[in-house]
Protein backbone atom coordinates (compact mmCIF):
# COMPACT_ATOMS: atom_id res chain seq x y z
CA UNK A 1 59.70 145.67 69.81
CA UNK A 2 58.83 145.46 73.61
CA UNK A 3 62.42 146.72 73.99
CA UNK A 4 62.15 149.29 72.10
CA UNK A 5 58.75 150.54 73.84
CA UNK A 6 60.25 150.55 77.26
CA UNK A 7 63.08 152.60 76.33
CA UNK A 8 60.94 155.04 74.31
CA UNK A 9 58.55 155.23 77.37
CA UNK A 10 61.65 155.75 79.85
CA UNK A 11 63.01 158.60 77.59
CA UNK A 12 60.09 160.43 77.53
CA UNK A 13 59.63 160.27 81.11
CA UNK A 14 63.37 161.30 81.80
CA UNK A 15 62.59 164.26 79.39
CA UNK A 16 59.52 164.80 81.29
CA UNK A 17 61.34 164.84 84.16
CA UNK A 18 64.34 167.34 83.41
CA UNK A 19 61.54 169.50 81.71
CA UNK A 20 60.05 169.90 84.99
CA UNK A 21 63.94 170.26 86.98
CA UNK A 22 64.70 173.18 84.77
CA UNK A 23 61.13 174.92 85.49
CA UNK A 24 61.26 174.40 88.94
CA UNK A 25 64.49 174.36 89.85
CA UNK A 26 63.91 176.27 92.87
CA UNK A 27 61.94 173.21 94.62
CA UNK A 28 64.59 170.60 93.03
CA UNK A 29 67.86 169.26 94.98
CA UNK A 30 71.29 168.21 93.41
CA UNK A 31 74.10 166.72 94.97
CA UNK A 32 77.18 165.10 93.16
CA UNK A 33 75.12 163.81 89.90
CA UNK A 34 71.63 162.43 91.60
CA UNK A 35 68.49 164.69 90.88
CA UNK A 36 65.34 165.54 93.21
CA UNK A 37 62.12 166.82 92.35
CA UNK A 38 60.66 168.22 95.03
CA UNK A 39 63.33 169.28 97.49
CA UNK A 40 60.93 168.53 99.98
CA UNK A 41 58.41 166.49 100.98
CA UNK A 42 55.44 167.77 103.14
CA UNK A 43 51.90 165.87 104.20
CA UNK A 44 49.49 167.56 105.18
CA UNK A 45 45.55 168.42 104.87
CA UNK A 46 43.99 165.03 102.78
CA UNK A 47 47.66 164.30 101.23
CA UNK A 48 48.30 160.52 102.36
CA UNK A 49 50.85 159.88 99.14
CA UNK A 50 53.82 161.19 97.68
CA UNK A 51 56.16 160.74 94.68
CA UNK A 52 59.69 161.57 94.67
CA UNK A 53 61.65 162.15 91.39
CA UNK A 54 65.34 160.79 91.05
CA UNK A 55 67.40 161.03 87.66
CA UNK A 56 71.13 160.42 87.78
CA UNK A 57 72.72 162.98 85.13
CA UNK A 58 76.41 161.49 85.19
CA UNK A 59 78.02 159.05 82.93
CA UNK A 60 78.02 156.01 85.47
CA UNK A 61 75.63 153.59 86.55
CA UNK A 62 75.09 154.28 90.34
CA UNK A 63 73.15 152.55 92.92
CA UNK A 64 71.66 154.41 95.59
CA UNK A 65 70.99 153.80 99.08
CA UNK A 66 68.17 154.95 100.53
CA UNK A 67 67.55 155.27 104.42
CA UNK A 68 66.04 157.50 107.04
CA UNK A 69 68.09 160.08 109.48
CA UNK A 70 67.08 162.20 111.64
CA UNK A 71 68.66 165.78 111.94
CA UNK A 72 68.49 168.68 114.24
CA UNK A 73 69.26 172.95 112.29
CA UNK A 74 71.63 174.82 114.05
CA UNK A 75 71.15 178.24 114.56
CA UNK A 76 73.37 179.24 111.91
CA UNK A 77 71.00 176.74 109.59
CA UNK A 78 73.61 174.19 109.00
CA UNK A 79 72.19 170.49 109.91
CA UNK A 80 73.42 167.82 112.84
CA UNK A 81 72.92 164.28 112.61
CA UNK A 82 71.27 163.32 116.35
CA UNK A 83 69.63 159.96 117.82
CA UNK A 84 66.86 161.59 119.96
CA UNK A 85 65.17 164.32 119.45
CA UNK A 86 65.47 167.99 120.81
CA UNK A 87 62.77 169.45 123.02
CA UNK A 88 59.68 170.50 120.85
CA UNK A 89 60.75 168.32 118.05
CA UNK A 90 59.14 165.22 117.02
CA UNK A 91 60.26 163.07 114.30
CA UNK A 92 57.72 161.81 111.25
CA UNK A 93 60.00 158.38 110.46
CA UNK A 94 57.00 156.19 112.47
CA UNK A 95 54.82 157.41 110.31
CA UNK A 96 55.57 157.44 106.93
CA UNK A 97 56.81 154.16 104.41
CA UNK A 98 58.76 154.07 101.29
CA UNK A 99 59.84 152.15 98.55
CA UNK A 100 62.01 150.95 96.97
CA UNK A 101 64.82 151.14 99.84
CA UNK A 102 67.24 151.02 97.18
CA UNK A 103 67.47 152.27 93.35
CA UNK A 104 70.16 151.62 90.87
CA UNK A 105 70.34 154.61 88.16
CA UNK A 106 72.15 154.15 84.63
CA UNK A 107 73.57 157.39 83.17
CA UNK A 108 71.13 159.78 82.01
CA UNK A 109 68.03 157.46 83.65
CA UNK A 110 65.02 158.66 86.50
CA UNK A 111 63.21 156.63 88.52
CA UNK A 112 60.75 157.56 91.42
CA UNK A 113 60.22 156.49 95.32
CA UNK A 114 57.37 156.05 96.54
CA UNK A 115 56.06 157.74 99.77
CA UNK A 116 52.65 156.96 101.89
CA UNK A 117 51.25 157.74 105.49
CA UNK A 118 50.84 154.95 108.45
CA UNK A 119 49.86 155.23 111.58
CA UNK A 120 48.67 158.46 111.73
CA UNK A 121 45.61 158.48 113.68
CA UNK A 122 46.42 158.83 116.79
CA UNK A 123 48.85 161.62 115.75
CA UNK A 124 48.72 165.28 117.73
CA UNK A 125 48.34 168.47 116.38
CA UNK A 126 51.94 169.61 115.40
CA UNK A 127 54.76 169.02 113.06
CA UNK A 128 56.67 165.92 112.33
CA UNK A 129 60.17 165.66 110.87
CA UNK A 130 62.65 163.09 109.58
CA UNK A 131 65.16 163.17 106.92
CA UNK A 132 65.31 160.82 103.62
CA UNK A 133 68.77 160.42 103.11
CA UNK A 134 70.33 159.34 99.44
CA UNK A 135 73.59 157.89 99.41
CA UNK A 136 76.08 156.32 96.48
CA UNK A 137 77.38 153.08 97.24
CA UNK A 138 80.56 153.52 96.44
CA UNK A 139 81.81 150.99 92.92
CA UNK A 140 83.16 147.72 93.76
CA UNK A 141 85.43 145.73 91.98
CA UNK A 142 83.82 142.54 90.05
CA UNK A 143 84.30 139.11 91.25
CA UNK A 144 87.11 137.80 89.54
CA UNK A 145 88.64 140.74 88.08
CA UNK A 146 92.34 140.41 88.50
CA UNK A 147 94.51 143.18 90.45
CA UNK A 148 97.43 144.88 89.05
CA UNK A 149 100.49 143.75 90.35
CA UNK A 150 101.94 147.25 92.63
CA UNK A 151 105.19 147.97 94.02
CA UNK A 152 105.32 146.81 97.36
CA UNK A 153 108.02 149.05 98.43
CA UNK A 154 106.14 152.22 97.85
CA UNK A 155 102.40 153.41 99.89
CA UNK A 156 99.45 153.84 97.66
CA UNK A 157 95.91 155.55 99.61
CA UNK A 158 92.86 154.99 97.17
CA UNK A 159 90.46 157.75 98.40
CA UNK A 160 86.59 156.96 97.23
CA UNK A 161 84.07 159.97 97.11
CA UNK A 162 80.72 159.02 98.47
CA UNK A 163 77.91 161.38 98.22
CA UNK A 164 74.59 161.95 99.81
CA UNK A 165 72.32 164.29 99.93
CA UNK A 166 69.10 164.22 102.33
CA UNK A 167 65.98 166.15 102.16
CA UNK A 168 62.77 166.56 104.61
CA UNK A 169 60.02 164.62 104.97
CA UNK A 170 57.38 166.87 107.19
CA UNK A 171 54.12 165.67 108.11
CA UNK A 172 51.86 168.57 109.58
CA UNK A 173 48.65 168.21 111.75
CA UNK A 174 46.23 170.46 113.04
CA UNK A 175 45.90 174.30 112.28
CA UNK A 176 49.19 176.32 111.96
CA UNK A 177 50.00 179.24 114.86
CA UNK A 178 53.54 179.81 113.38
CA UNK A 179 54.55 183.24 113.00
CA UNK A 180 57.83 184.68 111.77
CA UNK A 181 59.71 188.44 112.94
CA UNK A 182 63.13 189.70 111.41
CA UNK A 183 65.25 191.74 113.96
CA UNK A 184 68.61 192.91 114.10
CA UNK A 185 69.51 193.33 110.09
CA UNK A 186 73.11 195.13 109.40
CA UNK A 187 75.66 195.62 106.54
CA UNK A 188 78.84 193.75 106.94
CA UNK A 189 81.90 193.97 104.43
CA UNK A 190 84.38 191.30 103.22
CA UNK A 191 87.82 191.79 102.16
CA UNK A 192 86.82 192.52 98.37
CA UNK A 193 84.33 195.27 99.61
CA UNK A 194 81.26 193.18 98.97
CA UNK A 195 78.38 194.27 101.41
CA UNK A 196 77.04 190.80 103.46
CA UNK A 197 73.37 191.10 105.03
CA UNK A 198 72.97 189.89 108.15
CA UNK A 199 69.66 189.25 110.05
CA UNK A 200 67.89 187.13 112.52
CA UNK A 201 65.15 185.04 111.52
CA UNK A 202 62.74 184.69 114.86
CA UNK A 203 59.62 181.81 114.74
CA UNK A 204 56.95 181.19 117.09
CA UNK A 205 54.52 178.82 117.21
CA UNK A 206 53.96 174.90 116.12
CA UNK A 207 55.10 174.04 112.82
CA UNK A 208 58.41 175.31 110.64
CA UNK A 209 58.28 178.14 108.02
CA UNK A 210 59.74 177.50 105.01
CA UNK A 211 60.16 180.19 101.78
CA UNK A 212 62.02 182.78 99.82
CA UNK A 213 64.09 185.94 100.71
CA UNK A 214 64.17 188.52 98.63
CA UNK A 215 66.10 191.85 99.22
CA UNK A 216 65.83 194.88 97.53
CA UNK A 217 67.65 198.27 97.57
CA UNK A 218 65.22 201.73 97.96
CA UNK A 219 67.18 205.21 96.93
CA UNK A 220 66.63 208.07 98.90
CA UNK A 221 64.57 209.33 95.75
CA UNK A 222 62.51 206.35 95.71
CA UNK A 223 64.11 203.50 92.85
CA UNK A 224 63.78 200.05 94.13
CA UNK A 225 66.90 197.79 93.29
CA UNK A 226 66.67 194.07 93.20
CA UNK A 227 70.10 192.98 95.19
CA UNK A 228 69.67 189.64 96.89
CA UNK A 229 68.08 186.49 96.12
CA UNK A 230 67.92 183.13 98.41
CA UNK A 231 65.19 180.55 97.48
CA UNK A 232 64.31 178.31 100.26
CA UNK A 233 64.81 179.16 103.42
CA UNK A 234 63.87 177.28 106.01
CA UNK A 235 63.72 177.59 109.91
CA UNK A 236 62.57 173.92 111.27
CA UNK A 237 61.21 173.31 114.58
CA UNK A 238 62.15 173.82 117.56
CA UNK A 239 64.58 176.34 116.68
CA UNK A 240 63.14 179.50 117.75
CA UNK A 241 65.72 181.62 115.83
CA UNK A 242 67.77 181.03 112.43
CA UNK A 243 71.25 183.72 112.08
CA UNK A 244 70.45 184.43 108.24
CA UNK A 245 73.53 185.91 105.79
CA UNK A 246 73.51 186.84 101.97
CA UNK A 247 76.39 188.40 99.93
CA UNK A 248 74.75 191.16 98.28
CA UNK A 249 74.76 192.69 94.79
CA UNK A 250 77.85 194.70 94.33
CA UNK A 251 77.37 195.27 91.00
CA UNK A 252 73.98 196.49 90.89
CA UNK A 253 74.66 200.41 90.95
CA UNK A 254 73.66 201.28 94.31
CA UNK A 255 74.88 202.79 97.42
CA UNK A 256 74.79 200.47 100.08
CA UNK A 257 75.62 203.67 102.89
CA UNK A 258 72.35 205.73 101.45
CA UNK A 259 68.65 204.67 101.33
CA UNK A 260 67.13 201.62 102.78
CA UNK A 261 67.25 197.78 102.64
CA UNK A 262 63.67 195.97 102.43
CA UNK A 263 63.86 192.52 103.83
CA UNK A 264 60.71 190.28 102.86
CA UNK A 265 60.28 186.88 103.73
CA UNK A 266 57.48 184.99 101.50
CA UNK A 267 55.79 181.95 100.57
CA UNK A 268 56.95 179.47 97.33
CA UNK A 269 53.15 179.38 96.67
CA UNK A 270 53.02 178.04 92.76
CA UNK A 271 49.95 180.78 92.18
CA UNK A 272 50.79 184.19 94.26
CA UNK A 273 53.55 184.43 97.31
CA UNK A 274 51.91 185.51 100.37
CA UNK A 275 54.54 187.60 102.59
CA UNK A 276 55.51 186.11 106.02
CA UNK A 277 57.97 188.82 107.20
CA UNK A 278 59.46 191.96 106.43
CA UNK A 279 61.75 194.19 108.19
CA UNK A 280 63.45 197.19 106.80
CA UNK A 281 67.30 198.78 107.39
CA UNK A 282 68.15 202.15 107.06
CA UNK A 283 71.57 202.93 105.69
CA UNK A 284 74.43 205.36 106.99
């Protein structure tokens, strides 16, 4: 009976938790067949605590490795793993616990980590930065297990997949000053005739910025056309400026050499997004 409680209780919180993946799948993560809910995780104001959501949607049992890296964005907003930090970034990893360090995930089963603050008094005014990094330990053979007798003449390789996936944990301090500009949008065109938007993401200021960009197409009579979408963007500290591209719609019945591109840059607040930047491009 006890048995049959606990896995009663774990289903409904695995179906809690992919009830809350599928309606916020904008602030969840995926890589390989590990699940996280948030995408990110950011203390700040009275927040000393945080719970991260794992579920492990493939058919094996997996154990994950959990550890902290740090990591630098390039300009192009890929990431870099470094040792030391950049100029004007500070990481968060002295500051910040979590358990377990490890977590071992049958198919189809979620578990959560647990995150709290340390050490924090003494902290500056600012942002703080490290990366929690998940990573698959790779299946070993059981002790015992007998190997199959190969062909000695002939060279086998037995390539393993490992994947990972890391996400931000940001600790922020003081009153914000960051501020975010767009300059320099244009229209580029691929091989297939599909338009790419380019544009340069510029930030100022002490802390990251962090939401969604949405692009939409205005007619020279006045009909606004929905024709890009990327949900969280990001441009961390101390990068002062992020090279932003986004294959646009080609299907969505406009002219891309008539009208006007709007640009807006705004928050993932749950209640109303508040815009952070906006820059419009007039098309020849």
């Amino acid at each position: 009976m006890e048995n049959l409680k606990r896995k009663s209780s774990s289903n409904y919180f695995l179906l809690a938790f992919f009830g809350t993946f599928i309606l916020c799948s904008n602030y969840s993560a995926a890589q390989g067949d590990l699940l996280l809910f948030p995408k990110r995780i950011v203390f700040e104001g009275s927040k000393k605590a945080y719970t991260l959501n794992l579920a492990n949607t493939g058919k094996d049992t997996v154990r994950y490795l959990i550890s902290v890296v740090q990591r630098r964005m390039t300009v192009e907003g890929g990431f870099e793993n470094i040792n030391q930090s950049d100029s004007g970034q500070q990481f968060a990893n002295d500051y910040f616990r979590y358990f377990p360090r490890s977590v071992v995930l049958a198919p189809n089963e979620a578990q959560t980590v647990k995150f709290q603050l340390i050490n924090t008094e003494q902290l500056k005014p600012g942002e703080y930065r490290s990366h929690i990094y998940f990573r698959a330990e790779p299946d070993k053979k059981p002790l015992g297990e007998v190997e199959a007798v190969k062909d000695t003449a002939s060279i086998s390789v037995n390539l393993v997949a490992v994947f990972g996936i890391s996400i931000p944990v940001i600790i922020r301090v003081g009153e914000e000053t960051t501020k975010v500009t767009l300059s320099n949008p244009f229209i580029e065109w691929t091989t297939d005739s599909i338009p790419i938007l380019k544009v340069a993401f510029n930030r100022s200021g002490n802390m990251s910025a962090y939401g969604d960009v949405s692009i939409n197409h205005i007619s020279l009579q006045g009909k606004v056309t929905p024709v890009g979408m990327a949900k969280g963007m990001a441009l961390y500290t101390p990068n002062a400026v992020r090279n932003f591209t986004l294959l646009l719609d080609k299907n969505a019945g406009v002219d891309y050499h008539k009208g006007k591109l709007r640009i807006a840059y705004t928050t993932q607040a749950d209640a109303k997004s508040v815009k952070i930047a906006e820059k419009e491009l007039v098309l020849f």
